[in-house]
C-alpha atoms as a PDB file:
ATOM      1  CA  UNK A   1     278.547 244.418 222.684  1.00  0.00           C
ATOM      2  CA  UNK A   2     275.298 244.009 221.201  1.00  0.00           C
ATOM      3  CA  UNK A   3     276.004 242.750 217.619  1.00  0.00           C
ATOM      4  CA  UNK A   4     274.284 243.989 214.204  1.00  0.00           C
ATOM      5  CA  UNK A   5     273.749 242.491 211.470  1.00  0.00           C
ATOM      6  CA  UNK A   6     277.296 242.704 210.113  1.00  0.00           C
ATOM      7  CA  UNK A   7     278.539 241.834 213.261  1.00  0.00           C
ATOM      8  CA  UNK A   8     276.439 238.568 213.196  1.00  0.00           C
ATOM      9  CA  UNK A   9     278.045 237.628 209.715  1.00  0.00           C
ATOM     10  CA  UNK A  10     281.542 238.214 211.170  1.00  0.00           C
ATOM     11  CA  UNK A  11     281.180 236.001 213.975  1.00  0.00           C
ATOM     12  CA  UNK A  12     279.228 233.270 211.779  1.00  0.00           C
ATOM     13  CA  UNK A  13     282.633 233.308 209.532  1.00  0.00           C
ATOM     14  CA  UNK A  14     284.666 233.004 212.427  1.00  0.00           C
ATOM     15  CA  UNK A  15     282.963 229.895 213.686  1.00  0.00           C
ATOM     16  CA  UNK A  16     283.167 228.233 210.473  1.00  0.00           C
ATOM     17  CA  UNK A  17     286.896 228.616 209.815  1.00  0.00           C
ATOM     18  CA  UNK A  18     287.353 225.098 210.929  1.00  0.00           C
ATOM     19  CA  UNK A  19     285.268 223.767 207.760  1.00  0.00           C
ATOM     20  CA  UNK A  20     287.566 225.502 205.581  1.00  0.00           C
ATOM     21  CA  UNK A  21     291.188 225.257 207.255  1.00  0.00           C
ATOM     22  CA  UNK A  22     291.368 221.608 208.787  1.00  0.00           C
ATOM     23  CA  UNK A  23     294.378 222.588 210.360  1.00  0.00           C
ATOM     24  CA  UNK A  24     292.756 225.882 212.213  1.00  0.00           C
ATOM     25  CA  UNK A  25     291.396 225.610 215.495  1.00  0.00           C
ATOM     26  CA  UNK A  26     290.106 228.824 217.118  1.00  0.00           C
ATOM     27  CA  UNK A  27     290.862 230.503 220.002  1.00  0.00           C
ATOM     28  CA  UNK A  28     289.289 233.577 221.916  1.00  0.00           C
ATOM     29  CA  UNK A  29     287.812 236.267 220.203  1.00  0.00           C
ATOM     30  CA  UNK A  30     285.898 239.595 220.135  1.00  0.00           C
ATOM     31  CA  UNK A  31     284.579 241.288 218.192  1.00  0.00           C
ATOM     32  CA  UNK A  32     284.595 245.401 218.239  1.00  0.00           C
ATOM     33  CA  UNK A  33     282.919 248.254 216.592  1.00  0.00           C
ATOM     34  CA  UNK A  34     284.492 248.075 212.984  1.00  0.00           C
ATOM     35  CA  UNK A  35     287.010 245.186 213.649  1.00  0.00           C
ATOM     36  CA  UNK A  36     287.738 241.462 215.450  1.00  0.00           C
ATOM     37  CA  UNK A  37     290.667 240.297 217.265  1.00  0.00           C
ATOM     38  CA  UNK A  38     290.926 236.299 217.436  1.00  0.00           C
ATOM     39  CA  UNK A  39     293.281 233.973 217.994  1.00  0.00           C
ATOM     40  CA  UNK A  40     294.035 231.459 215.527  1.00  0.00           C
ATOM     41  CA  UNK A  41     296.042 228.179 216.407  1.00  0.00           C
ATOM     42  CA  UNK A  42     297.434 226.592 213.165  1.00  0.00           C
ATOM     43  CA  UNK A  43     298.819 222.595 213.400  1.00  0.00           C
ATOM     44  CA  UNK A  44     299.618 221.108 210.845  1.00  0.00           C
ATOM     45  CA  UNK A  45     299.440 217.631 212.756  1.00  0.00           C
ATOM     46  CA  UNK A  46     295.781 218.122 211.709  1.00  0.00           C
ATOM     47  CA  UNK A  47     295.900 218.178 208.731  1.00  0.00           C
ATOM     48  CA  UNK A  48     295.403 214.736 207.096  1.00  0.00           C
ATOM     49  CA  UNK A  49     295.074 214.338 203.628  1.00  0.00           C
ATOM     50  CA  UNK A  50     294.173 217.316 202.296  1.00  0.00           C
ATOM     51  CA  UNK A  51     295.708 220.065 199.573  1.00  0.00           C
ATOM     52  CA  UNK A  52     294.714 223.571 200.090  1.00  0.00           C
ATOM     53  CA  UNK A  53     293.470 225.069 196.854  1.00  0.00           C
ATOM     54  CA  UNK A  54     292.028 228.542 197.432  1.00  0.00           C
ATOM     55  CA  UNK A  55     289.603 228.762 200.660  1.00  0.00           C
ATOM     56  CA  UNK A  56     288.528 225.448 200.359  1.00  0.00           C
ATOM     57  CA  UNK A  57     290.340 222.054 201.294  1.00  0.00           C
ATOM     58  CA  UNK A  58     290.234 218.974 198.358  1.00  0.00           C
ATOM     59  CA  UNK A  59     290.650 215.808 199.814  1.00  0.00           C
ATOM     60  CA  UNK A  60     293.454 213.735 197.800  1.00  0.00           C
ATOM     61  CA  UNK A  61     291.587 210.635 199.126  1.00  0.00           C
ATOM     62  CA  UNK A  62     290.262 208.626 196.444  1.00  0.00           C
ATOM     63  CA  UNK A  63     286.656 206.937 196.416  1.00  0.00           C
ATOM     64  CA  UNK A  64     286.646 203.412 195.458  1.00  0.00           C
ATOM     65  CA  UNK A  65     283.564 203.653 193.963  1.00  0.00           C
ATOM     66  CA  UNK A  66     284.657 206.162 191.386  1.00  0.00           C
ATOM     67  CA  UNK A  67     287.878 204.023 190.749  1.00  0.00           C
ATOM     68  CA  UNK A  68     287.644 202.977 186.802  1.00  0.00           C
ATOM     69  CA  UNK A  69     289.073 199.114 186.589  1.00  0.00           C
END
């Protein structure tokens, strides 16, 4: 399939799961006419220290240099 411009944006979003669930990895996928099949493996064994809070991952890890004595 030859994808438009929509098309483009779904498989862009697709790719980038990864930055937003660290415990997705991505599998096959295609995408069709007005929909996308994809297979999604989630592990939590990669997850390190992170809390989910909406799409985006927060790292609980704290930066020494922002530590107040």
């Amino acid at each position: 399939m030859i994808l438009n411009d929509f098309g483009k944006i779904a498989e862009k979003c697709w790719i980038d799961l990864p930055n937003h669930y660290m415990n997705c990895a991505l599998d096959e996928f295609t995408i069709m006419s007005n929909h996308i099949h994809g297979i999604v493996v989630i592990d939590d064994e990669l997850l390190t220290s992170h809390v989910v809070t909406g799409f985006k991952p927060v790292t609980t890890l704290q930066d020494n240099k922002n530590l107040k004595g």
